[in-house]
Structures are given as C-alpha cells and as structure tokens.
PDB file of N, CA and C in Angstrom:
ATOM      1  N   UNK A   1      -7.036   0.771   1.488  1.00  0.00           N
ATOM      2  CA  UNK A   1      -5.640   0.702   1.160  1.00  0.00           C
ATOM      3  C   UNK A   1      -5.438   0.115  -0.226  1.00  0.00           C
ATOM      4  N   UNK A   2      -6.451  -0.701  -0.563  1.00  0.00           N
ATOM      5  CA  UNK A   2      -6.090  -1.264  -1.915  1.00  0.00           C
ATOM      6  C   UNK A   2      -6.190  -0.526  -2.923  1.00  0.00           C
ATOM      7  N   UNK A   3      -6.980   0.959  -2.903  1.00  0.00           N
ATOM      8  CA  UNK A   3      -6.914   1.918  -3.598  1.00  0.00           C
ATOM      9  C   UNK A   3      -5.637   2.595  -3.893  1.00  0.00           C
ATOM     10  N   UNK A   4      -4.711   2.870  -2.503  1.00  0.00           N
ATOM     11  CA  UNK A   4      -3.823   3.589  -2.982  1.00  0.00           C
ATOM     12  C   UNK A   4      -2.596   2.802  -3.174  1.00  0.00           C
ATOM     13  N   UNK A   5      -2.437   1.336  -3.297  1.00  0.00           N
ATOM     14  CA  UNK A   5      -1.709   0.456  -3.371  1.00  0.00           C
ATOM     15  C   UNK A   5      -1.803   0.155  -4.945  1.00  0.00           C
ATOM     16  N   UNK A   6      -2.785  -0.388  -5.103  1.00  0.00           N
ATOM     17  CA  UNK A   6      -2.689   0.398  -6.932  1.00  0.00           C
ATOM     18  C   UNK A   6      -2.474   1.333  -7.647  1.00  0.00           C
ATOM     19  N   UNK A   7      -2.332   2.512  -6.881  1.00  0.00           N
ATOM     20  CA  UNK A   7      -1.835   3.893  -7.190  1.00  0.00           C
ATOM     21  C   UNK A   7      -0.004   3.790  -7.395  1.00  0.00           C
ATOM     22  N   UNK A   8       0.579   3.069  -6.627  1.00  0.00           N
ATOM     23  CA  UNK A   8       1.790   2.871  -5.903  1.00  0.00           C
ATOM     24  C   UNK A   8       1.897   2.495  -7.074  1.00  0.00           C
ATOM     25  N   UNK A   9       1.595   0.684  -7.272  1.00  0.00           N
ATOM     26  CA  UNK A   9       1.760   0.270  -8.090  1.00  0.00           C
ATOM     27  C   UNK A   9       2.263   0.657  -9.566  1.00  0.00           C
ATOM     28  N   UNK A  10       1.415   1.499  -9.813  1.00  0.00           N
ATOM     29  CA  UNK A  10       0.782   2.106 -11.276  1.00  0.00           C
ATOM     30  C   UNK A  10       1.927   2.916 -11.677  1.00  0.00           C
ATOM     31  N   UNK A  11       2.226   3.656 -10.229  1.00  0.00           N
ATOM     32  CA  UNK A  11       3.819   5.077 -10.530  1.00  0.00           C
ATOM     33  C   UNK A  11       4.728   4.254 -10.732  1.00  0.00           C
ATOM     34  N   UNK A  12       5.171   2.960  -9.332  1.00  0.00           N
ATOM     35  CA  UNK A  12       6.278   2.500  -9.883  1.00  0.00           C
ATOM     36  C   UNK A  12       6.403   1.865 -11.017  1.00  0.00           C
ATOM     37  N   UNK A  13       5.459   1.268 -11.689  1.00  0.00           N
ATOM     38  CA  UNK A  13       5.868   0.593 -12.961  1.00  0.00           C
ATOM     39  C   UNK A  13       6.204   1.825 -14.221  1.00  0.00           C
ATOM     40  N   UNK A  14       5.222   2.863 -14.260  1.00  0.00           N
ATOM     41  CA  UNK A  14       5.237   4.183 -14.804  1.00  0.00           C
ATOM     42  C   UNK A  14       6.804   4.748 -15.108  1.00  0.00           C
ATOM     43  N   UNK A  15       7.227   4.571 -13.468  1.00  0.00           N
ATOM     44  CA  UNK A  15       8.799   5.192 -13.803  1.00  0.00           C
ATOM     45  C   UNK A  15       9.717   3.731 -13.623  1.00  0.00           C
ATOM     46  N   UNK A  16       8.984   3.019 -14.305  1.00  0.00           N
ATOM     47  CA  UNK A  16      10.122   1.531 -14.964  1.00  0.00           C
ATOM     48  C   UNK A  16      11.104   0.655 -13.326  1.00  0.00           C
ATOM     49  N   UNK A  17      10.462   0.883 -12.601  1.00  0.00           N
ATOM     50  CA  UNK A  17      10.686  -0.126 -11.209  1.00  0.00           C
ATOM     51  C   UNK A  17       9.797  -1.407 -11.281  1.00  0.00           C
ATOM     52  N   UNK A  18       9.150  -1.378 -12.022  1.00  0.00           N
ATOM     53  CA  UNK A  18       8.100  -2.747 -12.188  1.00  0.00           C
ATOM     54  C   UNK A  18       8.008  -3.380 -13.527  1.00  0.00           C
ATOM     55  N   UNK A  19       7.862  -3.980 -13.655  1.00  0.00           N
ATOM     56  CA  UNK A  19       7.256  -4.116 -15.554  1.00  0.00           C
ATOM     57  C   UNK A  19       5.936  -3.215 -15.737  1.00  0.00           C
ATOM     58  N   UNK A  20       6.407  -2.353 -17.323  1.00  0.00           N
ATOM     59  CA  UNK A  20       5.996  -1.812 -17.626  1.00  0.00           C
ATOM     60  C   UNK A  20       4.392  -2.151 -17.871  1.00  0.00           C
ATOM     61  N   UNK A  21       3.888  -3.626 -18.013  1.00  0.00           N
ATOM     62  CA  UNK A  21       2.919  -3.770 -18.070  1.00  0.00           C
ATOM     63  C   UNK A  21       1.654  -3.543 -17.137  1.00  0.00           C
ATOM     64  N   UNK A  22       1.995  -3.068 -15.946  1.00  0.00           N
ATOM     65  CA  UNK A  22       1.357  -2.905 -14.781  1.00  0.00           C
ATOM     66  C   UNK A  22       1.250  -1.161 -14.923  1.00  0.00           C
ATOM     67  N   UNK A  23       1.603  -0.439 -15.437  1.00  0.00           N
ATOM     68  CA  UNK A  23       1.419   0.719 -15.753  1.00  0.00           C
ATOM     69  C   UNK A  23      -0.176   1.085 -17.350  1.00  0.00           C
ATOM     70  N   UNK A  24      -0.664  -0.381 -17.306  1.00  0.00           N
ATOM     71  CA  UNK A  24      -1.478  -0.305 -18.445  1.00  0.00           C
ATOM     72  C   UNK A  24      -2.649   0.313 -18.074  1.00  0.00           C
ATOM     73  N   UNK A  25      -3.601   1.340 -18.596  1.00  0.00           N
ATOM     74  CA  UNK A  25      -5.066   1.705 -18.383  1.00  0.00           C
ATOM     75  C   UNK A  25      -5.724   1.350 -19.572  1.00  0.00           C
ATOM     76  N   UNK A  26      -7.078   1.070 -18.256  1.00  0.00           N
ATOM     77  CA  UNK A  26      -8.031   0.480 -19.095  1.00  0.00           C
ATOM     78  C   UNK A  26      -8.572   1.781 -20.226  1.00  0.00           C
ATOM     79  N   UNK A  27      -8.979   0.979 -21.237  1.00  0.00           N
ATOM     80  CA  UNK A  27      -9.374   2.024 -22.277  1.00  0.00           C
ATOM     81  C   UNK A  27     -10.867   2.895 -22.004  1.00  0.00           C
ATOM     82  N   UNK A  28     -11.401   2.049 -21.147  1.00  0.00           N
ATOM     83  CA  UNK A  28     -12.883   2.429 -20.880  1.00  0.00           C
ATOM     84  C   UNK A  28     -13.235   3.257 -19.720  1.00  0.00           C
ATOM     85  N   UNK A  29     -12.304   2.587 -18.716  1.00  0.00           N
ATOM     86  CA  UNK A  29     -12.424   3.345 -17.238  1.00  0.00           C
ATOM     87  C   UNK A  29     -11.189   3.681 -16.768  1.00  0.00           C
ATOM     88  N   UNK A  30     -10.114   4.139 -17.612  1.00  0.00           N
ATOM     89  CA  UNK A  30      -9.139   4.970 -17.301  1.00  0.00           C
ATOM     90  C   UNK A  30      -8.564   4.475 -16.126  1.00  0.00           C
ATOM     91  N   UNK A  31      -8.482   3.442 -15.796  1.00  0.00           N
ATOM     92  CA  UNK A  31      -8.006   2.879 -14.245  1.00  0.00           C
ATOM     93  C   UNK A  31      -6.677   1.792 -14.775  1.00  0.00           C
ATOM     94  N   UNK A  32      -5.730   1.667 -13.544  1.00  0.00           N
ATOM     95  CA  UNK A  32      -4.545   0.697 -14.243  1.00  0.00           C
ATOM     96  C   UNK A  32      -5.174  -0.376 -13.546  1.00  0.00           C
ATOM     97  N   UNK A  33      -5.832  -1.301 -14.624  1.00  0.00           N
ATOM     98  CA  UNK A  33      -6.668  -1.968 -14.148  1.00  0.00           C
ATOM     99  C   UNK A  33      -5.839  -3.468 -13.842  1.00  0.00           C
ATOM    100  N   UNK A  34      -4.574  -3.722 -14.949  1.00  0.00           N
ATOM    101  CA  UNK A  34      -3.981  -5.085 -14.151  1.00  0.00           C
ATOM    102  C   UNK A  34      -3.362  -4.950 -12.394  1.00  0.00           C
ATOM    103  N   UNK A  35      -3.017  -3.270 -12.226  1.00  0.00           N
ATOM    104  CA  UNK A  35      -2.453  -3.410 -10.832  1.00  0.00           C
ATOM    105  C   UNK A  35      -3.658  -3.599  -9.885  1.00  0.00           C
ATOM    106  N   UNK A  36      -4.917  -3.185  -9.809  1.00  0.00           N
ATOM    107  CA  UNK A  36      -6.142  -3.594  -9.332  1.00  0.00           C
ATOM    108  C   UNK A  36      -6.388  -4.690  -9.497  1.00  0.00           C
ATOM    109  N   UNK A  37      -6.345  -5.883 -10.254  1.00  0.00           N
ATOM    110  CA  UNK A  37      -6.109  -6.883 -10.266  1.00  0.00           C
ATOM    111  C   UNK A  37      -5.775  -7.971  -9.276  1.00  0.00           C
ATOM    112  N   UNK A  38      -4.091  -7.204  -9.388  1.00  0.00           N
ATOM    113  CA  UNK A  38      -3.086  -7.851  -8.454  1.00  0.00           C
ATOM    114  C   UNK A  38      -3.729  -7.882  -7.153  1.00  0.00           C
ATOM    115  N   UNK A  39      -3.696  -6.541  -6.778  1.00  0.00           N
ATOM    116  CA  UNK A  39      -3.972  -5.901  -4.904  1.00  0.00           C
ATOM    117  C   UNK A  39      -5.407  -7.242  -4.984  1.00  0.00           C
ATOM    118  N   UNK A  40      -6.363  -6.725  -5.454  1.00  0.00           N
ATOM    119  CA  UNK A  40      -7.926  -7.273  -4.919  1.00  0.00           C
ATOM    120  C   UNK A  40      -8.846  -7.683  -5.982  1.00  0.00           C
ATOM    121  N   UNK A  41      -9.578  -8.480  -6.176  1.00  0.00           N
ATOM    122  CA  UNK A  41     -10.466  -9.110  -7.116  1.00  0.00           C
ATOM    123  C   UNK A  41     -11.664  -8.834  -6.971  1.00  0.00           C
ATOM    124  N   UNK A  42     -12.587  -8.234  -7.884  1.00  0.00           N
ATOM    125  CA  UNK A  42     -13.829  -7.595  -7.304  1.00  0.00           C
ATOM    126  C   UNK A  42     -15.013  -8.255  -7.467  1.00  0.00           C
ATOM    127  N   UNK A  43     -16.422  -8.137  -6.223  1.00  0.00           N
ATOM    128  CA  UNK A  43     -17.243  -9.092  -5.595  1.00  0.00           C
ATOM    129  C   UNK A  43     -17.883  -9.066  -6.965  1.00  0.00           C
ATOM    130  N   UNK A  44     -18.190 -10.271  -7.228  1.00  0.00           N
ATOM    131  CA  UNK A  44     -19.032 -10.810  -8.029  1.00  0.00           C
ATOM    132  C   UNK A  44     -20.422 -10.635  -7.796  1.00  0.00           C
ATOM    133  N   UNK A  45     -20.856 -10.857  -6.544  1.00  0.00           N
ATOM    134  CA  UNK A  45     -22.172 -11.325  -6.637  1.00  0.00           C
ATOM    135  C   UNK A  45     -22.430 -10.376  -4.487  1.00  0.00           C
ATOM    136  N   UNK A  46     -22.439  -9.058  -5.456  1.00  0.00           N
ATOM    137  CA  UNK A  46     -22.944  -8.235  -3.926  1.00  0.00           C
ATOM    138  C   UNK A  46     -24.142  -8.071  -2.990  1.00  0.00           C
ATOM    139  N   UNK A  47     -24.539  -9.281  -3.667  1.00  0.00           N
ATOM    140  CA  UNK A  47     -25.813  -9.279  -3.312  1.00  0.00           C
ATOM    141  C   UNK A  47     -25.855 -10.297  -1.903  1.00  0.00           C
ATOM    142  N   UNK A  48     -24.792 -10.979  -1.983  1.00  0.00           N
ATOM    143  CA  UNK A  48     -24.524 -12.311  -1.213  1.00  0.00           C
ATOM    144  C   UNK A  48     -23.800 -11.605   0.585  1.00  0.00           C
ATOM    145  N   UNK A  49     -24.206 -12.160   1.880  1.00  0.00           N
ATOM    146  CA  UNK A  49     -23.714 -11.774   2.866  1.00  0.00           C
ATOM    147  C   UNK A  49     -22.298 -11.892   3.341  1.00  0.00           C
ATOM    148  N   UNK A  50     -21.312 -11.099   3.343  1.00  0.00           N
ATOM    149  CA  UNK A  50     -20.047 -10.966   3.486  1.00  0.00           C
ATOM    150  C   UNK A  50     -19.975 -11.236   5.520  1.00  0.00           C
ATOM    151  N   UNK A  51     -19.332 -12.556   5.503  1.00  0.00           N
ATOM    152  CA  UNK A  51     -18.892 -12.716   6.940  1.00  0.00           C
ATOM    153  C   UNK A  51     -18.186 -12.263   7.658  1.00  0.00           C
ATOM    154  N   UNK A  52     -16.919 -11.395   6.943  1.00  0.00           N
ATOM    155  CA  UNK A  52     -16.306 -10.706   8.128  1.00  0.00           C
ATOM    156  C   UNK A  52     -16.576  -8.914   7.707  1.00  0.00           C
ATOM    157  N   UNK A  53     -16.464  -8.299   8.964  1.00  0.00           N
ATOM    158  CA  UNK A  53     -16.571  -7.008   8.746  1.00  0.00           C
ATOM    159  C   UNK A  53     -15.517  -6.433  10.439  1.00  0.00           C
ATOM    160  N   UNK A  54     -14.849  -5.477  10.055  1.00  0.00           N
ATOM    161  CA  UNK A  54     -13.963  -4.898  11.518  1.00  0.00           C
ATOM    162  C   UNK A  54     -14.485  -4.719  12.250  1.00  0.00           C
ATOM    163  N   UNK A  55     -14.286  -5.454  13.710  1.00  0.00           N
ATOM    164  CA  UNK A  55     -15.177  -5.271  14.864  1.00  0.00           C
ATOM    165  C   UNK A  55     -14.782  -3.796  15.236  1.00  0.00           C
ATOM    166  N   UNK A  56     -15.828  -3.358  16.193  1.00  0.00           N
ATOM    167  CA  UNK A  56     -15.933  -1.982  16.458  1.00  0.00           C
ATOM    168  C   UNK A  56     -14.937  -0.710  15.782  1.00  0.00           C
ATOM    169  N   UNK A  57     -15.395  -0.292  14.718  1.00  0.00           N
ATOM    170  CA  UNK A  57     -14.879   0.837  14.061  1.00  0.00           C
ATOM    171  C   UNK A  57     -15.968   1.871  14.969  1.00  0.00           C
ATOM    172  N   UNK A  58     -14.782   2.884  15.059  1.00  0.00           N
ATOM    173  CA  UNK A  58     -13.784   3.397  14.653  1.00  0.00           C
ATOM    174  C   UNK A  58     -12.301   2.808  15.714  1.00  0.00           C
ATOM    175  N   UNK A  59     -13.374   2.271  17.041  1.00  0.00           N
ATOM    176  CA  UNK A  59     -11.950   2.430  18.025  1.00  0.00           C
ATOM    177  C   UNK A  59     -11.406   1.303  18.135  1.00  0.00           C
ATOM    178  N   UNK A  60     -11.069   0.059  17.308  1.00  0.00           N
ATOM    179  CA  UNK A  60     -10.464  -0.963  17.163  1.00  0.00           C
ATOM    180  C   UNK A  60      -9.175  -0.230  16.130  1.00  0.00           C
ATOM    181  N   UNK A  61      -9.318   0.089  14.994  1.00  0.00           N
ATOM    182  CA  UNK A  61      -8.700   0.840  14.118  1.00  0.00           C
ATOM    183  C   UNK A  61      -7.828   1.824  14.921  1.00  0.00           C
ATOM    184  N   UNK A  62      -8.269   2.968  15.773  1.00  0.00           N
ATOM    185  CA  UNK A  62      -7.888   3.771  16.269  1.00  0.00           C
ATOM    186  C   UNK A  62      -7.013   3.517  17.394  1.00  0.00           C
ATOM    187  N   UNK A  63      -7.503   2.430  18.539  1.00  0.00           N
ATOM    188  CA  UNK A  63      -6.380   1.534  18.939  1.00  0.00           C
ATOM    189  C   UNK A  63      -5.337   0.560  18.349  1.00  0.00           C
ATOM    190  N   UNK A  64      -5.600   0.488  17.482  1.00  0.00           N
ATOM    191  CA  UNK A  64      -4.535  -0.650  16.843  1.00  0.00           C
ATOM    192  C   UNK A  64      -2.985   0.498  16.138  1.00  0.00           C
ATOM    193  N   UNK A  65      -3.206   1.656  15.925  1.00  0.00           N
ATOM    194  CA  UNK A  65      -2.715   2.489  15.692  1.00  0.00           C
ATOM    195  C   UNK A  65      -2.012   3.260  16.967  1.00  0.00           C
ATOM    196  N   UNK A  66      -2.830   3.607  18.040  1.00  0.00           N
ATOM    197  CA  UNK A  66      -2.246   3.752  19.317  1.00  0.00           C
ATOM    198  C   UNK A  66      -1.040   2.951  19.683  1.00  0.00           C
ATOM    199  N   UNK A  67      -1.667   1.469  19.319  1.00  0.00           N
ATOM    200  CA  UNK A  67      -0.313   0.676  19.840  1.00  0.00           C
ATOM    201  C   UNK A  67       0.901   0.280  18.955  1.00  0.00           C
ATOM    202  N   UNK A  68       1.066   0.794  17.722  1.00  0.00           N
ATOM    203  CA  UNK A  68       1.751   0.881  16.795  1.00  0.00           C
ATOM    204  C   UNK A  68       2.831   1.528  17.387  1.00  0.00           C
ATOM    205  N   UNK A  69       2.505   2.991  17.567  1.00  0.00           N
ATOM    206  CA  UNK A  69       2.810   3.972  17.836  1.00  0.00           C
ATOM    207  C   UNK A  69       3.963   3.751  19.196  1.00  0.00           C
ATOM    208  N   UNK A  70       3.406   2.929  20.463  1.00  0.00           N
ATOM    209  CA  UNK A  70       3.457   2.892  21.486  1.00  0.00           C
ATOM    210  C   UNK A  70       4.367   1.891  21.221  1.00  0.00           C
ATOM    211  N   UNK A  71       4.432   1.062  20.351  1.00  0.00           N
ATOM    212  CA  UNK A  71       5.266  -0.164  20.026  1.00  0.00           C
ATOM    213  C   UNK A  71       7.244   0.788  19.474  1.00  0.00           C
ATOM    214  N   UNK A  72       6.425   1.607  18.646  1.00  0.00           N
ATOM    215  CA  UNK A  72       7.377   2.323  17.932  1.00  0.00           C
ATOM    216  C   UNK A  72       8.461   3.589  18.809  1.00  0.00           C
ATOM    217  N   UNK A  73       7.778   3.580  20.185  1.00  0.00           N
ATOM    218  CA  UNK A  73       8.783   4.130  20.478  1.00  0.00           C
ATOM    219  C   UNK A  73       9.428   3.769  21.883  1.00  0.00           C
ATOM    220  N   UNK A  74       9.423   2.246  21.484  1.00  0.00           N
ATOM    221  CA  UNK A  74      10.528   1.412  22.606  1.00  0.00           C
ATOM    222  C   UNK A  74      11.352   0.643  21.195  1.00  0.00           C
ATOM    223  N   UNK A  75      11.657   0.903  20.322  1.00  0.00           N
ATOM    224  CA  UNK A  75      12.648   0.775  19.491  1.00  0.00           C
ATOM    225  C   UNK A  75      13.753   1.691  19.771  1.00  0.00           C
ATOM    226  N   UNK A  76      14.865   0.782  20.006  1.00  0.00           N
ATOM    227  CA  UNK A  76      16.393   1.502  19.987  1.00  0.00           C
ATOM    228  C   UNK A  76      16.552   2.538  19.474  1.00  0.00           C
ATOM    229  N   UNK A  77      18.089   3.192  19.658  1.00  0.00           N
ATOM    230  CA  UNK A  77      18.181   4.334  18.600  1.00  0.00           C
ATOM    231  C   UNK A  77      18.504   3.756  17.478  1.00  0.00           C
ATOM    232  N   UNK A  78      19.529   2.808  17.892  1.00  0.00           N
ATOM    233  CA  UNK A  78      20.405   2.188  17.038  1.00  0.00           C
ATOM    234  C   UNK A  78      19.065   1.507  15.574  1.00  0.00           C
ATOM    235  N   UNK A  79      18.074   1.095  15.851  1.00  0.00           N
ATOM    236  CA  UNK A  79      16.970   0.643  15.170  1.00  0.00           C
ATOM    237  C   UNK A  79      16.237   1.822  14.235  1.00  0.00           C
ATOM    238  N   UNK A  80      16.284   3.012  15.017  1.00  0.00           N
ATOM    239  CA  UNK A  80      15.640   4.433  14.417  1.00  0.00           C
ATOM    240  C   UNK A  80      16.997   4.897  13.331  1.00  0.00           C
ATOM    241  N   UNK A  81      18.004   4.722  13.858  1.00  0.00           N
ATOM    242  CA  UNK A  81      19.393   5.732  12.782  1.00  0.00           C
ATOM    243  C   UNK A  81      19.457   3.894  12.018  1.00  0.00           C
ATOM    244  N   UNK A  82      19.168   2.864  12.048  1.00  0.00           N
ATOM    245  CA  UNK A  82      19.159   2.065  10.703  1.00  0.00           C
ATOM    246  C   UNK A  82      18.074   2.713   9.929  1.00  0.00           C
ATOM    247  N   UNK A  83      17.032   2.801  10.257  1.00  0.00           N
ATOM    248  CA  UNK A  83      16.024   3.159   9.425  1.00  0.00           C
ATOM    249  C   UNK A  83      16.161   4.210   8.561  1.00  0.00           C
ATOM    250  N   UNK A  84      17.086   4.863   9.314  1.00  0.00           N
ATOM    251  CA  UNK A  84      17.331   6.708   8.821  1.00  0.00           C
ATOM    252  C   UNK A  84      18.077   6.032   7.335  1.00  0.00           C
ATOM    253  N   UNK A  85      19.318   5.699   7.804  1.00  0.00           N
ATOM    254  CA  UNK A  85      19.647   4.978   6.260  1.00  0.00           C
ATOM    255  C   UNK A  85      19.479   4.202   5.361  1.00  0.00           C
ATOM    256  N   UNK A  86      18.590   3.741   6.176  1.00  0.00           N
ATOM    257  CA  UNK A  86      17.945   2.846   4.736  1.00  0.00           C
ATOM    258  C   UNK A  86      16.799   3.784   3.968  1.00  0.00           C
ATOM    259  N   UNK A  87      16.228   4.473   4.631  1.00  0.00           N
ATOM    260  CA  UNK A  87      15.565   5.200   3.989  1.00  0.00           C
ATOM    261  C   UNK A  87      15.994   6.303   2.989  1.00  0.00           C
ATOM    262  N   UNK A  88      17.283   7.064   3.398  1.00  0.00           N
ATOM    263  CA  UNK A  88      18.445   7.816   2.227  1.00  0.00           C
ATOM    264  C   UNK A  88      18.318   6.820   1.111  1.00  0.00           C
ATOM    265  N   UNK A  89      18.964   5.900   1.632  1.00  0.00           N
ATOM    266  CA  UNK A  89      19.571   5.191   0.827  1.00  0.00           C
ATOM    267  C   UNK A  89      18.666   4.768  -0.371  1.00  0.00           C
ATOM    268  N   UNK A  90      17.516   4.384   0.296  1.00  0.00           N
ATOM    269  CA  UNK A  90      16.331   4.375  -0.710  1.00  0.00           C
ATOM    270  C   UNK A  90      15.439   4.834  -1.632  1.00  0.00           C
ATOM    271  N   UNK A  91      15.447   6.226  -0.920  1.00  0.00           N
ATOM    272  CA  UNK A  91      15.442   7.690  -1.683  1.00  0.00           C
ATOM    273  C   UNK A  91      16.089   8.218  -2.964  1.00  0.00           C
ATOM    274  N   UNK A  92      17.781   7.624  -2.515  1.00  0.00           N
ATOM    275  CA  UNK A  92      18.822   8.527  -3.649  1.00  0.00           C
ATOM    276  C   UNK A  92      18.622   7.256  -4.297  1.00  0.00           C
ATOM    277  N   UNK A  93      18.196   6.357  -4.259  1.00  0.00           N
ATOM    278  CA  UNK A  93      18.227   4.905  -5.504  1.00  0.00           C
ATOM    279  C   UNK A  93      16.657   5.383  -6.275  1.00  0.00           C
ATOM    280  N   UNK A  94      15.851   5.994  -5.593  1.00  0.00           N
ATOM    281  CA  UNK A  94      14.520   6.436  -6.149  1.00  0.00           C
ATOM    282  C   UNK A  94      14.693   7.195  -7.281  1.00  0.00           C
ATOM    283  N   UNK A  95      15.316   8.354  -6.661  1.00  0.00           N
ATOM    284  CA  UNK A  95      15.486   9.953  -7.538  1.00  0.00           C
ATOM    285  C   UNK A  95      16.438   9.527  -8.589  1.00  0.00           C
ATOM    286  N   UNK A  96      17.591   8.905  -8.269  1.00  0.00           N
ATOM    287  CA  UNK A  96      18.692   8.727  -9.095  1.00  0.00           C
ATOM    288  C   UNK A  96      18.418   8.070  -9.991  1.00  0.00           C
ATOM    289  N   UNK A  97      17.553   6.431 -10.090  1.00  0.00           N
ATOM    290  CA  UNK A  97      17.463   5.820 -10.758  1.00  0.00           C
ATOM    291  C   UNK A  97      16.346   6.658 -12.086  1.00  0.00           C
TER     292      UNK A  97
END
C-alpha cells in the first residue's frame, strides 16, 4: 500500500491539493521521492532479522477482508445514502477544483 499511497500522494500535490513540493522527482530514479519519504522510510541494514511478519498469509488477509465486508453490510441505509453524498460531493470539489 505504501506504493500506491505515494502514487496518491504525488497526483494530489501534482494537481495543487497538497503543496506542490511533494509532487518533486528524484533526478536519478524518477520517483516522487519526498512523498515516499512521508508514507515509509527505507531498511537500512537488510541484512538484520525483521520481527514482525503477517501471520498466516494468504487467509488472515483474506479473512480480514471477509469481515470488512460482512461488517459493511449491517450499516444503515441512512449510513450508505450519507456516504453517497459525501462522496458527490467530493468528486464535484475534485473535478471542479
């Protein structure tokens, strides 16, 4: 996710929702390297044993998503038609702006 969270990053500052400085690429590796930055800081020393890792992939992941899901549809209507407008609403402030 931190990949495409710097991606995010990178557009919104691009189309001036962020400071423009977060839209900067590196000269060498073509990457917007201050929004990579921000998201995650990269391992120094990979040589060293990393203590946590996601217990059972794939189906911890794959359940945790199941119950998202399962969570998401004992939400009201009234909770689903807020969302509906905030999401317009968020949209025409996107495009428009």
């Amino acid at each position: 996710m931190s990949f495409g969270q710097t991606r995010i990053i990178f557009a919104m500052a691009r189309d001036g929702l962020l400071p423009k400085r977060l839209a900067t690429i590196h000269p060498t590796y073509g990457t917007p390297f201050l929004a990579t930055w921000i998201v995650g800081l990269r391992k120094k020393r990979p040589d060293l044993h990393r203590a946590f890792r996601c217990p059972g992939v794939p189906y911890v992941p794959a359940l945790a998503i199941v119950a998202c899901v399962a969570l998401m549809t004992f939400l009201s209507k009234s909770t689903w038609i807020a969302f509906g407008i905030w999401l317009v609403l968020g949209l025409a402030v996107y495009f428009i702006y």
